[in-house]
PDB file of N, CA and C in Angstrom:
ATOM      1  N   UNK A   1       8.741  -9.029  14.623  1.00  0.00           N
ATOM      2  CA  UNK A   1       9.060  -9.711  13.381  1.00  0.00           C
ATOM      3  C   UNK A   1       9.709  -8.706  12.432  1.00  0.00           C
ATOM      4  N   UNK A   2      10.591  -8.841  12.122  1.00  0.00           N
ATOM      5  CA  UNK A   2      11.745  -8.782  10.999  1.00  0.00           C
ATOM      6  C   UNK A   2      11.157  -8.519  10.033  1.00  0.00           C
ATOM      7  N   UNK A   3      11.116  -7.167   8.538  1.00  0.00           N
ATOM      8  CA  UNK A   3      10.925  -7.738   7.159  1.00  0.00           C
ATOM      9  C   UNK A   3      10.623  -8.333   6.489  1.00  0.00           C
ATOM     10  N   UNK A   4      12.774  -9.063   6.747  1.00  0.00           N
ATOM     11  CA  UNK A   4      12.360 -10.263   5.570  1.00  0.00           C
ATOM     12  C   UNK A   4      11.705 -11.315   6.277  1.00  0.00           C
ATOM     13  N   UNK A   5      11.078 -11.689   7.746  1.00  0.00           N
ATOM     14  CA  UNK A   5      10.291 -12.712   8.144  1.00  0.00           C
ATOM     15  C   UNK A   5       8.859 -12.374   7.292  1.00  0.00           C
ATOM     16  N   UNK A   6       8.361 -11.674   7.475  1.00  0.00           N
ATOM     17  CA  UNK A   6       7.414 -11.265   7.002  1.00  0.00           C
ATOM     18  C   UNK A   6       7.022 -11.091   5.406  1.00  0.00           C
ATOM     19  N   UNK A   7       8.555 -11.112   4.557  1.00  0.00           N
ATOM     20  CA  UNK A   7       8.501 -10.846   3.592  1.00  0.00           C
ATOM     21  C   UNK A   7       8.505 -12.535   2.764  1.00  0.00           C
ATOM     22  N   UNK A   8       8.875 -13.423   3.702  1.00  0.00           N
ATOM     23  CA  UNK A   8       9.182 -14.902   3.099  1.00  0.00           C
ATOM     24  C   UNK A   8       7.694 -15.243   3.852  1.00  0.00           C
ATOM     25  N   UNK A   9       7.044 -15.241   5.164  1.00  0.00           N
ATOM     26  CA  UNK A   9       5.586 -15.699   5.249  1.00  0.00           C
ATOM     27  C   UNK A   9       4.878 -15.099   3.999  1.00  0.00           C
ATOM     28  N   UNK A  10       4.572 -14.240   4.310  1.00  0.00           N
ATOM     29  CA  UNK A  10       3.482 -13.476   3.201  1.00  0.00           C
ATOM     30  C   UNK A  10       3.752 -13.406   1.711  1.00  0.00           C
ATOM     31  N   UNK A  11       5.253 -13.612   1.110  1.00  0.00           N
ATOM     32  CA  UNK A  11       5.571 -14.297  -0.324  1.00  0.00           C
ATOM     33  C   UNK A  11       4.502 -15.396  -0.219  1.00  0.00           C
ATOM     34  N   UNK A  12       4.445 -16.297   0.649  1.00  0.00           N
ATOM     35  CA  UNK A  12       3.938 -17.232  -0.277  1.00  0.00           C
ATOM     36  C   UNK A  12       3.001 -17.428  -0.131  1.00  0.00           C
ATOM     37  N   UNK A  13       1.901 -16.753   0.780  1.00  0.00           N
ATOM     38  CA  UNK A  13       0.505 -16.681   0.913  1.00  0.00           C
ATOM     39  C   UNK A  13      -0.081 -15.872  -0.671  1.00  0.00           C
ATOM     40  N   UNK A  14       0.583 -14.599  -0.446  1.00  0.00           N
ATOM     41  CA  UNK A  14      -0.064 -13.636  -1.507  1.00  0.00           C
ATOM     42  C   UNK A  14       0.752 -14.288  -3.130  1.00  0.00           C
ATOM     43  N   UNK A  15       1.696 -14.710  -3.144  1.00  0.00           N
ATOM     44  CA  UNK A  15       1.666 -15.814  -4.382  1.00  0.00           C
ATOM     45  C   UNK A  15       0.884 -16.465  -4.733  1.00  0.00           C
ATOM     46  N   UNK A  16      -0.042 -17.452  -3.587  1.00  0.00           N
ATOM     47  CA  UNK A  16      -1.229 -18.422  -4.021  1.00  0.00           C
ATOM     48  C   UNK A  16      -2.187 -17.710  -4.106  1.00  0.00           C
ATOM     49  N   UNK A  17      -2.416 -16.641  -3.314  1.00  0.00           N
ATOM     50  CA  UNK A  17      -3.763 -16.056  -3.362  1.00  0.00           C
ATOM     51  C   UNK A  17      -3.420 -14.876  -4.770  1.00  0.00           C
ATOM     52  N   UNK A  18      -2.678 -14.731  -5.355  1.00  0.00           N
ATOM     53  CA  UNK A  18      -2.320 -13.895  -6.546  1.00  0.00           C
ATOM     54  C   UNK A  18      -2.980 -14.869  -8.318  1.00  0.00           C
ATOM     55  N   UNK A  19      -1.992 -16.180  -7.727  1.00  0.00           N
ATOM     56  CA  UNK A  19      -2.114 -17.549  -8.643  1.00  0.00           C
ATOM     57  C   UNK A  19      -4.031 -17.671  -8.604  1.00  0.00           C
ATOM     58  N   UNK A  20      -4.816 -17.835  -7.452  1.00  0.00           N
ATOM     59  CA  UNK A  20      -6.248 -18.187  -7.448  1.00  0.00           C
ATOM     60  C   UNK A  20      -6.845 -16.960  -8.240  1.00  0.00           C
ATOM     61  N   UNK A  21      -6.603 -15.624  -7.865  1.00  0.00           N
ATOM     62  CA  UNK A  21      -7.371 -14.730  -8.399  1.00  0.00           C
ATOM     63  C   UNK A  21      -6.829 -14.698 -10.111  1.00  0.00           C
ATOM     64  N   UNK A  22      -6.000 -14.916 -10.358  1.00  0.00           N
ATOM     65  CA  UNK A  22      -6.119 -15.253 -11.241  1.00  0.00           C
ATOM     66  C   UNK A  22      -6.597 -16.048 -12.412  1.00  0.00           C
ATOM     67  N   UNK A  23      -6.814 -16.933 -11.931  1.00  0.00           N
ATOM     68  CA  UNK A  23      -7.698 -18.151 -12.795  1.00  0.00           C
ATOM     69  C   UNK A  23      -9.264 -18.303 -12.209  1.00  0.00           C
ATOM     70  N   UNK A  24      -9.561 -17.648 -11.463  1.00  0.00           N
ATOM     71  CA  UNK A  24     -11.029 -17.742 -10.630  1.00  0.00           C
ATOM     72  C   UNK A  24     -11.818 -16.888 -10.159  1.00  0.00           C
ATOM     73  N   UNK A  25     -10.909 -15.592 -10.282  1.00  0.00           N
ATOM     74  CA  UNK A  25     -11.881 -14.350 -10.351  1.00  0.00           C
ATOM     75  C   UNK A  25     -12.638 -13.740 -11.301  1.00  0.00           C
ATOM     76  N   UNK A  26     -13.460 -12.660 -10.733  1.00  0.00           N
ATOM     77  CA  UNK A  26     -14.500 -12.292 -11.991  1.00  0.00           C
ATOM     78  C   UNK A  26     -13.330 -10.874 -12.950  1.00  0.00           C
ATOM     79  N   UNK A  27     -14.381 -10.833 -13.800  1.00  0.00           N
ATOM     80  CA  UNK A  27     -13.246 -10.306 -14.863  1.00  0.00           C
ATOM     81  C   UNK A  27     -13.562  -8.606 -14.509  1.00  0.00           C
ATOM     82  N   UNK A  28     -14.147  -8.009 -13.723  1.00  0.00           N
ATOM     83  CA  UNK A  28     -14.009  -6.661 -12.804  1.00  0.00           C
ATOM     84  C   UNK A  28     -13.620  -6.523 -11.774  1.00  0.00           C
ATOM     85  N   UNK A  29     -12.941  -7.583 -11.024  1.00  0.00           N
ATOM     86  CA  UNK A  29     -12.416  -7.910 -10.224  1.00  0.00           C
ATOM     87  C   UNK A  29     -11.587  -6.758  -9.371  1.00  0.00           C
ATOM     88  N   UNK A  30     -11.738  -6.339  -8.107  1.00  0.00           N
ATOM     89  CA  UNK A  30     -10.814  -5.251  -7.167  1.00  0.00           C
ATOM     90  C   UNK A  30     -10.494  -5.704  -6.319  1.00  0.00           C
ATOM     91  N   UNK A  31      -8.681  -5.629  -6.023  1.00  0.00           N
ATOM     92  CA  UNK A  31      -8.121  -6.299  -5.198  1.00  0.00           C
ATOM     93  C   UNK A  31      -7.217  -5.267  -3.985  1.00  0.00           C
ATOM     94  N   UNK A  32      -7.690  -5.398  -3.039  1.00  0.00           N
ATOM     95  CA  UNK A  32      -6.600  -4.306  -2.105  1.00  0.00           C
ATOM     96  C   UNK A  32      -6.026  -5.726  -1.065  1.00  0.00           C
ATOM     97  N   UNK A  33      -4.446  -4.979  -0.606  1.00  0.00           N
ATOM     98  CA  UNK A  33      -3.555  -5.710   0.198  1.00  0.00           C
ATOM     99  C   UNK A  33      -3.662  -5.285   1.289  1.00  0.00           C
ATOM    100  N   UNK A  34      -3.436  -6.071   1.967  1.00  0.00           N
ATOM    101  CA  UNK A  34      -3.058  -5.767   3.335  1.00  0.00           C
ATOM    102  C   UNK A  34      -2.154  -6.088   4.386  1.00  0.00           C
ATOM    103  N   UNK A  35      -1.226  -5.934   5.460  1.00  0.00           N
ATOM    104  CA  UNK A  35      -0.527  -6.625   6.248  1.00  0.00           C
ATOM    105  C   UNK A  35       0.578  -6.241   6.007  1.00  0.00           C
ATOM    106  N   UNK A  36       1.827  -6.407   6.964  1.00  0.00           N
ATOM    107  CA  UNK A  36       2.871  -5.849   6.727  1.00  0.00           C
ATOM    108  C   UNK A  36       4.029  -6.522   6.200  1.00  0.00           C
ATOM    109  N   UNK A  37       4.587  -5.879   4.556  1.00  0.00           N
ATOM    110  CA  UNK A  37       4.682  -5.025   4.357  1.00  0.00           C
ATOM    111  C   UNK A  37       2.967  -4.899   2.711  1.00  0.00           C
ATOM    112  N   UNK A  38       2.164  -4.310   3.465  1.00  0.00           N
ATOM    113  CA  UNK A  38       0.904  -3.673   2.541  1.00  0.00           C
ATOM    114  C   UNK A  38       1.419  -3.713   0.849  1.00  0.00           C
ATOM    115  N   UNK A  39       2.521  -2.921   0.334  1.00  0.00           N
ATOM    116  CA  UNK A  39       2.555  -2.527  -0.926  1.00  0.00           C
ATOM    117  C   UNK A  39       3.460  -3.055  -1.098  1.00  0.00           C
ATOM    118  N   UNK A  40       4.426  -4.230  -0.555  1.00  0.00           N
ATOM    119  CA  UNK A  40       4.942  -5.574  -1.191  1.00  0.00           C
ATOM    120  C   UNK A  40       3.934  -6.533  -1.336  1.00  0.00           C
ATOM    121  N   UNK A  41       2.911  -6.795  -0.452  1.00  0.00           N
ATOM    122  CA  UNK A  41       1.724  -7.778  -0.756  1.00  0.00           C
ATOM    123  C   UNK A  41       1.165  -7.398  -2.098  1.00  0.00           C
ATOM    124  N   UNK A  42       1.159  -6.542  -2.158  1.00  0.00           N
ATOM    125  CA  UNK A  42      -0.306  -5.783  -3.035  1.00  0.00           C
ATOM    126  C   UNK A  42       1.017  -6.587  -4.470  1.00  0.00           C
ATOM    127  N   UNK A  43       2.449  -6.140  -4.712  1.00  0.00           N
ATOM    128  CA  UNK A  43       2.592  -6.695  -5.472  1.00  0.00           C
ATOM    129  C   UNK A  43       2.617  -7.736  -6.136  1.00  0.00           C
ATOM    130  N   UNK A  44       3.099  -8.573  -4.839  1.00  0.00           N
ATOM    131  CA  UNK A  44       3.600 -10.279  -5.183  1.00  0.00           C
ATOM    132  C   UNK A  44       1.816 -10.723  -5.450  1.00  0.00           C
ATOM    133  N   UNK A  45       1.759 -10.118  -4.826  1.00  0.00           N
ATOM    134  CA  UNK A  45      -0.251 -11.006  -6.129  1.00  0.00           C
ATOM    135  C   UNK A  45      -0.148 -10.371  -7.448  1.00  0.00           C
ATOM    136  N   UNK A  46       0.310  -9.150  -7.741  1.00  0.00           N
ATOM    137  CA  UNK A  46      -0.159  -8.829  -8.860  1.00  0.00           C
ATOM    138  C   UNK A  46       1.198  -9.196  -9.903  1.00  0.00           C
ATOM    139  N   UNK A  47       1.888  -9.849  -9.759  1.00  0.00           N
ATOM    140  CA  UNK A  47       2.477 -10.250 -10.042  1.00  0.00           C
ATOM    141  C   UNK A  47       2.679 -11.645 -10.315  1.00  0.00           C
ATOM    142  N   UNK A  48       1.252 -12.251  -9.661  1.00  0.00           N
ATOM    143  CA  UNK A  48       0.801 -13.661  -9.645  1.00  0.00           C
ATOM    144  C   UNK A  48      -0.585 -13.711 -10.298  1.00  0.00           C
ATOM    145  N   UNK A  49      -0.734 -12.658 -11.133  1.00  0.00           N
ATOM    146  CA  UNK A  49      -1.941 -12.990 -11.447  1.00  0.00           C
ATOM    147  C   UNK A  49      -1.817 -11.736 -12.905  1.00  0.00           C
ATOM    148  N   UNK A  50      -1.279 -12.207 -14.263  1.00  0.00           N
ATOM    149  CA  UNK A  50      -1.022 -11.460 -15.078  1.00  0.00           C
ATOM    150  C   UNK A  50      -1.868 -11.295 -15.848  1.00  0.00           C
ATOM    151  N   UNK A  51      -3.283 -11.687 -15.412  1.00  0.00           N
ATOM    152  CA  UNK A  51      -4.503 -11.404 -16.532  1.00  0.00           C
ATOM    153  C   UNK A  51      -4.955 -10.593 -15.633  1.00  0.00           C
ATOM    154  N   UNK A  52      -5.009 -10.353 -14.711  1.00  0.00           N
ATOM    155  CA  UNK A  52      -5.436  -8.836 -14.324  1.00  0.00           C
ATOM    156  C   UNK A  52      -4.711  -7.459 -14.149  1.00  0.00           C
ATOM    157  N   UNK A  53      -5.294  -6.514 -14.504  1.00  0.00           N
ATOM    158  CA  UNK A  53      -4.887  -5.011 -14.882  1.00  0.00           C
ATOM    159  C   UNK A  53      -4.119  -4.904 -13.616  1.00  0.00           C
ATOM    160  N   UNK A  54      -2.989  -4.077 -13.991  1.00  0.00           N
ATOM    161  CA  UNK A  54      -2.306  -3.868 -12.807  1.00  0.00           C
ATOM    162  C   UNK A  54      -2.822  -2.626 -11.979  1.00  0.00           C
ATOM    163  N   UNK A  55      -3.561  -1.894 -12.405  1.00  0.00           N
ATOM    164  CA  UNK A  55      -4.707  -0.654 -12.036  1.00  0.00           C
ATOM    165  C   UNK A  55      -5.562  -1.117 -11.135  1.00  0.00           C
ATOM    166  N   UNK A  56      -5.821  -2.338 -10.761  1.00  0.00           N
ATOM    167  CA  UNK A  56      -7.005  -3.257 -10.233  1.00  0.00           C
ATOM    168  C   UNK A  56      -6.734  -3.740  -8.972  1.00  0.00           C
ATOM    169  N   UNK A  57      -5.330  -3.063  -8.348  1.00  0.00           N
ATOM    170  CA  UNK A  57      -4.170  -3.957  -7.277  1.00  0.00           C
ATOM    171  C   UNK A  57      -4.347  -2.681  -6.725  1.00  0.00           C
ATOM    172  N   UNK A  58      -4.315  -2.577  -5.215  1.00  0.00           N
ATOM    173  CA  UNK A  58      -4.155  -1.681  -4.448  1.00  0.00           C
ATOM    174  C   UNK A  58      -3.813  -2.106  -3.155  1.00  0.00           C
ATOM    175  N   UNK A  59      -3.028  -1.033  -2.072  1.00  0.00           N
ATOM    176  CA  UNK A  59      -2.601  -2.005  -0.909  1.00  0.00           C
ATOM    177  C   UNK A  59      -2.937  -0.910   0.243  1.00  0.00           C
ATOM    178  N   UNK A  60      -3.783  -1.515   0.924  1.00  0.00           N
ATOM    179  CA  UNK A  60      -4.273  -0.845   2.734  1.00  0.00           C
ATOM    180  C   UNK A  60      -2.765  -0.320   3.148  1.00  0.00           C
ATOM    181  N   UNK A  61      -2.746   1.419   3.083  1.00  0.00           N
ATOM    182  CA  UNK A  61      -1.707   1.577   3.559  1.00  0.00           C
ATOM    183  C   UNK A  61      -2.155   3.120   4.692  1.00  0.00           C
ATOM    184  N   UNK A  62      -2.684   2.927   5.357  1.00  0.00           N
ATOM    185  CA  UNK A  62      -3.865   4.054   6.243  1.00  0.00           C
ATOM    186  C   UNK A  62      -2.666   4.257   7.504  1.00  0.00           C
ATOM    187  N   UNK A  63      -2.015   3.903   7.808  1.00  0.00           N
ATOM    188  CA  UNK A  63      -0.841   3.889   8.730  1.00  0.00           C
ATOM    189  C   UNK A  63       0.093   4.968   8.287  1.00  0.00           C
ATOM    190  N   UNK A  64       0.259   4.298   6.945  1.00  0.00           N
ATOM    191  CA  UNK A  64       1.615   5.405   5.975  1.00  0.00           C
ATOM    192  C   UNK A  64       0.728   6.896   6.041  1.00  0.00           C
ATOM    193  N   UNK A  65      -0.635   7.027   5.590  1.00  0.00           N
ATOM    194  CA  UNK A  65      -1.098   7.942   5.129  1.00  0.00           C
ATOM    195  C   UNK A  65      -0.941   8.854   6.155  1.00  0.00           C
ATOM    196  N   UNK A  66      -1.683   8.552   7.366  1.00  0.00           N
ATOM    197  CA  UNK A  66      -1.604   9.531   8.952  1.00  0.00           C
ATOM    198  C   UNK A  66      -0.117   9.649   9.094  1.00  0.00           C
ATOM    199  N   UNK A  67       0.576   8.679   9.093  1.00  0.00           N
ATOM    200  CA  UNK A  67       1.961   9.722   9.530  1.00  0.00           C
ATOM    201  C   UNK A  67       2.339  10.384   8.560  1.00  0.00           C
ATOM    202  N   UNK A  68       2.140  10.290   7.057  1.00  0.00           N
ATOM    203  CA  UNK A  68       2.262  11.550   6.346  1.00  0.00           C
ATOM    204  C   UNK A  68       1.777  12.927   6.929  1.00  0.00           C
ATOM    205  N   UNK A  69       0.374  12.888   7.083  1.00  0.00           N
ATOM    206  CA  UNK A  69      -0.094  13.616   7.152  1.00  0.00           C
ATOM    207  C   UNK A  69       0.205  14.756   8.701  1.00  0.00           C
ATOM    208  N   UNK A  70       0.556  13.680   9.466  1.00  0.00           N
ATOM    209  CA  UNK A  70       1.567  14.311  10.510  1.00  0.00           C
ATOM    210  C   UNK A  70       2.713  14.901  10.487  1.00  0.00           C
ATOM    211  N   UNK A  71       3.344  14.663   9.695  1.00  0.00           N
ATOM    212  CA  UNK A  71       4.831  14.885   9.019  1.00  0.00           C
ATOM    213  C   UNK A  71       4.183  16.581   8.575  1.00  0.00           C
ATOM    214  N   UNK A  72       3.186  16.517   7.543  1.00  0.00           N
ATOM    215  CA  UNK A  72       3.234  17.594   6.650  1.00  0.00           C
ATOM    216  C   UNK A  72       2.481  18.892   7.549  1.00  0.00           C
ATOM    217  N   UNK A  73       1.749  18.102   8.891  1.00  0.00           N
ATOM    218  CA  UNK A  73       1.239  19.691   9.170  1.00  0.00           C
ATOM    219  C   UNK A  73       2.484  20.048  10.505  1.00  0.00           C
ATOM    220  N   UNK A  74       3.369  18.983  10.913  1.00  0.00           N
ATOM    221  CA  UNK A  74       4.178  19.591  11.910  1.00  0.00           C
ATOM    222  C   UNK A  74       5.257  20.790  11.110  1.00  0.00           C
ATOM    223  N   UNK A  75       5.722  20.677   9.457  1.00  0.00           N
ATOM    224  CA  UNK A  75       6.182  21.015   8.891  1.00  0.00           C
ATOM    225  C   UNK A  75       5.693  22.034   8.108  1.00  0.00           C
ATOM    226  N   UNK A  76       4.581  22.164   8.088  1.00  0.00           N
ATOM    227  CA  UNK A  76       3.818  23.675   7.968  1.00  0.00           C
ATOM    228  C   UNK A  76       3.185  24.633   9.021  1.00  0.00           C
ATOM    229  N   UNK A  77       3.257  24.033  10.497  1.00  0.00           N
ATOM    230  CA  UNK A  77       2.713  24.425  11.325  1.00  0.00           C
ATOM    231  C   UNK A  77       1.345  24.340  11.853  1.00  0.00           C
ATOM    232  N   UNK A  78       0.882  23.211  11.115  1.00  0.00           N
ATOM    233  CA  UNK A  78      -0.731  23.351  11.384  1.00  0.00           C
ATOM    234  C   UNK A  78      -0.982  21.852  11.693  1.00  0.00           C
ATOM    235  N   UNK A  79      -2.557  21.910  12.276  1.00  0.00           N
ATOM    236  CA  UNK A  79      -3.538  20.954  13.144  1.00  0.00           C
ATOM    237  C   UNK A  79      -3.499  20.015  11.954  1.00  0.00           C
ATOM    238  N   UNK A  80      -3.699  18.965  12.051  1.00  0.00           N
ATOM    239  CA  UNK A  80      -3.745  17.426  10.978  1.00  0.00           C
ATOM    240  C   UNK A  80      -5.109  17.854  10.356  1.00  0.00           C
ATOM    241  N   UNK A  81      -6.020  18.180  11.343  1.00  0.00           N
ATOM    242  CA  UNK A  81      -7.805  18.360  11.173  1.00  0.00           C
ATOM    243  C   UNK A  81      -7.428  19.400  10.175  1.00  0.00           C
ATOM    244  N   UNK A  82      -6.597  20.822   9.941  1.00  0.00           N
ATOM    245  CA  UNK A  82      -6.727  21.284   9.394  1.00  0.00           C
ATOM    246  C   UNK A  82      -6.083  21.048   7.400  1.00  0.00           C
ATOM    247  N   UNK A  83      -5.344  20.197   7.602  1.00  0.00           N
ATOM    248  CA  UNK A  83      -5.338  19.558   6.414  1.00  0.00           C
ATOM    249  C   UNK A  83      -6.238  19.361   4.983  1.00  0.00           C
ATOM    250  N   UNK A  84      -6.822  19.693   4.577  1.00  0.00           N
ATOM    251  CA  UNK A  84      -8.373  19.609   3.343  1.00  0.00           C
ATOM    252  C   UNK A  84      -7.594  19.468   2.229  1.00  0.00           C
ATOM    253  N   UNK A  85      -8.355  18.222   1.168  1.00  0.00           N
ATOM    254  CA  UNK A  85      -8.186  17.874   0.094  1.00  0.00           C
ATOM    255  C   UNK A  85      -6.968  18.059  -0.407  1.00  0.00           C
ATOM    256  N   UNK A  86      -6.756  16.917   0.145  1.00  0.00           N
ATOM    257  CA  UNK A  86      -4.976  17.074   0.255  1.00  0.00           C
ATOM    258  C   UNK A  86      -4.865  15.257  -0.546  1.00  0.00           C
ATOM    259  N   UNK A  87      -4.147  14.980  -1.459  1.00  0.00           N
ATOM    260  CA  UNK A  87      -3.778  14.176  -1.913  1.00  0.00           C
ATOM    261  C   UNK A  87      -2.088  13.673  -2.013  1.00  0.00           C
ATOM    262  N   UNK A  88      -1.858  12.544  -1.050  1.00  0.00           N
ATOM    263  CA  UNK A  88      -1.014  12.181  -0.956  1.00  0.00           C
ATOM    264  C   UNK A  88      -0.093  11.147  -1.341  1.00  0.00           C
ATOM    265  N   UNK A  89       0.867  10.856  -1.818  1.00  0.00           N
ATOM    266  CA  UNK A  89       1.735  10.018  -2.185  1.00  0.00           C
ATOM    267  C   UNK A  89       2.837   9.470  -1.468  1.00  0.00           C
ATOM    268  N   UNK A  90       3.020   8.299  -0.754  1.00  0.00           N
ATOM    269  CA  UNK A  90       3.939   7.953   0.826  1.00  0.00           C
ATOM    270  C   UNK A  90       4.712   6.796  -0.254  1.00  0.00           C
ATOM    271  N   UNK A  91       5.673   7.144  -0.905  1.00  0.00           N
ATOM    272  CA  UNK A  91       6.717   6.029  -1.235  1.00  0.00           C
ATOM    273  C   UNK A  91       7.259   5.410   0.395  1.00  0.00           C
ATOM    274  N   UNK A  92       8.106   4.138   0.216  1.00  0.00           N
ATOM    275  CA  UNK A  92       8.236   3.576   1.222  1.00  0.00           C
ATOM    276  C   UNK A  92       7.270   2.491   2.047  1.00  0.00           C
ATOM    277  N   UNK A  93       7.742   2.105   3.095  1.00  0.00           N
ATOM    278  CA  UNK A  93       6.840   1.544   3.758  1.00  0.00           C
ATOM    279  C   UNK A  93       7.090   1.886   5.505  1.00  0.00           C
ATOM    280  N   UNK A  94       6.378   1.451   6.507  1.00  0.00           N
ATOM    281  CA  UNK A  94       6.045   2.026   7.877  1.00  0.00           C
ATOM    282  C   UNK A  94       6.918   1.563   8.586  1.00  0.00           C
ATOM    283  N   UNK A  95       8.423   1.306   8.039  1.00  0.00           N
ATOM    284  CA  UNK A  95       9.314   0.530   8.960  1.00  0.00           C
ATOM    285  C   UNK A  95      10.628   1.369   9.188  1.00  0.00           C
ATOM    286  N   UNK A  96      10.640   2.506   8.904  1.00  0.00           N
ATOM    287  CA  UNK A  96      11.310   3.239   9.500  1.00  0.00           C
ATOM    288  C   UNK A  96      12.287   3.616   8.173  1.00  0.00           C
ATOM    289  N   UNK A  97      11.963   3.159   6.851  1.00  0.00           N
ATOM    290  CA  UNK A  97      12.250   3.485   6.090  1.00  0.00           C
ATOM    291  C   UNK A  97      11.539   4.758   5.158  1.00  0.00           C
ATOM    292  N   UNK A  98      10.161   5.128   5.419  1.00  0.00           N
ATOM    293  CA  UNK A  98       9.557   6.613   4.710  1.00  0.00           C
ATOM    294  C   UNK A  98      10.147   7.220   4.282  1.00  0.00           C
ATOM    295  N   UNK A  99      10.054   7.635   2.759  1.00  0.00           N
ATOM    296  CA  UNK A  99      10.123   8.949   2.436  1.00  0.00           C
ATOM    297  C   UNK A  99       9.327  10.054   2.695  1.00  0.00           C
ATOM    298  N   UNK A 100      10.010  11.096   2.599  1.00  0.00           N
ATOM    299  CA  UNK A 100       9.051  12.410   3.095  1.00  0.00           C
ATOM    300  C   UNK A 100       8.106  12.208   1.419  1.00  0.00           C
ATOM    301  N   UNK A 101       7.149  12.435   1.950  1.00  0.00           N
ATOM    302  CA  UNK A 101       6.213  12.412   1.431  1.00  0.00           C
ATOM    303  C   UNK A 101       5.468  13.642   0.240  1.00  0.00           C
ATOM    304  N   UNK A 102       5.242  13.494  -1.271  1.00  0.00           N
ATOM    305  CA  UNK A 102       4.786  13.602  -1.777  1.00  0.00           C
ATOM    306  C   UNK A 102       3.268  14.569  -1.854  1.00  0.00           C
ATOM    307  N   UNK A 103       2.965  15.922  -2.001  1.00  0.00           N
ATOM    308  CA  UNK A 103       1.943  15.907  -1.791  1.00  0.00           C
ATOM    309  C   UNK A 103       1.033  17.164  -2.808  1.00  0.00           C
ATOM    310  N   UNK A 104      -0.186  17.148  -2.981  1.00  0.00           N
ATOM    311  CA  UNK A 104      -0.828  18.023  -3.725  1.00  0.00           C
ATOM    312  C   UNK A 104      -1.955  18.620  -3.288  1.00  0.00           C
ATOM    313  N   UNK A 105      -2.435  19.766  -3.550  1.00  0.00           N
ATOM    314  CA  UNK A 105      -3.790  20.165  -3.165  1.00  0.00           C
ATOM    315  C   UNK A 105      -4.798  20.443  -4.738  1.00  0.00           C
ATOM    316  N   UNK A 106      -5.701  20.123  -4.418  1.00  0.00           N
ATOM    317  CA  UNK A 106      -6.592  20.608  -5.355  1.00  0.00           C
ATOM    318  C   UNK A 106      -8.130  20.775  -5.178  1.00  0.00           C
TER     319      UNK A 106
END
């Protein structure tokens, strides 16, 4: 499946389910996305649901994260395991579009 197949199914699922949480959720409400594409879902709800904080939207993206994290130790030379407290940022999505990836230690 294609994108935009995926991008016209799941428009209009995560539209209604954006529209419900909106008028029927609790008011601490935490919402994570999922499915592909993860952080287009995560939007088109939050974008369907304008009484909740946009801080409150998050999207399952554990796919993006490991191949970051693959990316960054083939490119430093080291084991993935050896990686520690490493905070990452993966603009893009898992379709062959990634950016190199974003990253910090602290």
């Amino acid at each position: 499946m294609e994108r935009g197949d995926l991008l016209e199914a799941n428009g209009a699922i995560f539209t209604v389910q954006g529209k419900a949480l909106n008028e029927h959720a609790a008011d601490d409400i935490r919402i994570t996305a999922t499915g592909n594409p993860a952080n287009t879902n995560a939007l088109i709800a939050r974008s369907n649901a304008p009484d909740i904080p946009a801080e409150r939207f998050s999207a399952l993206t554990r796919l993006d994260h490991n191949r970051a994290l693959a990316q960054l130790a083939k490119k430093t030379g080291t084991h993935v395991t050896d990686l520690k407290k490493l905070s990452l940022l993966v603009p893009g999505d898992h379709q062959g579009r990634d950016v190199a990836p974003g990253f910090s230690l602290f």
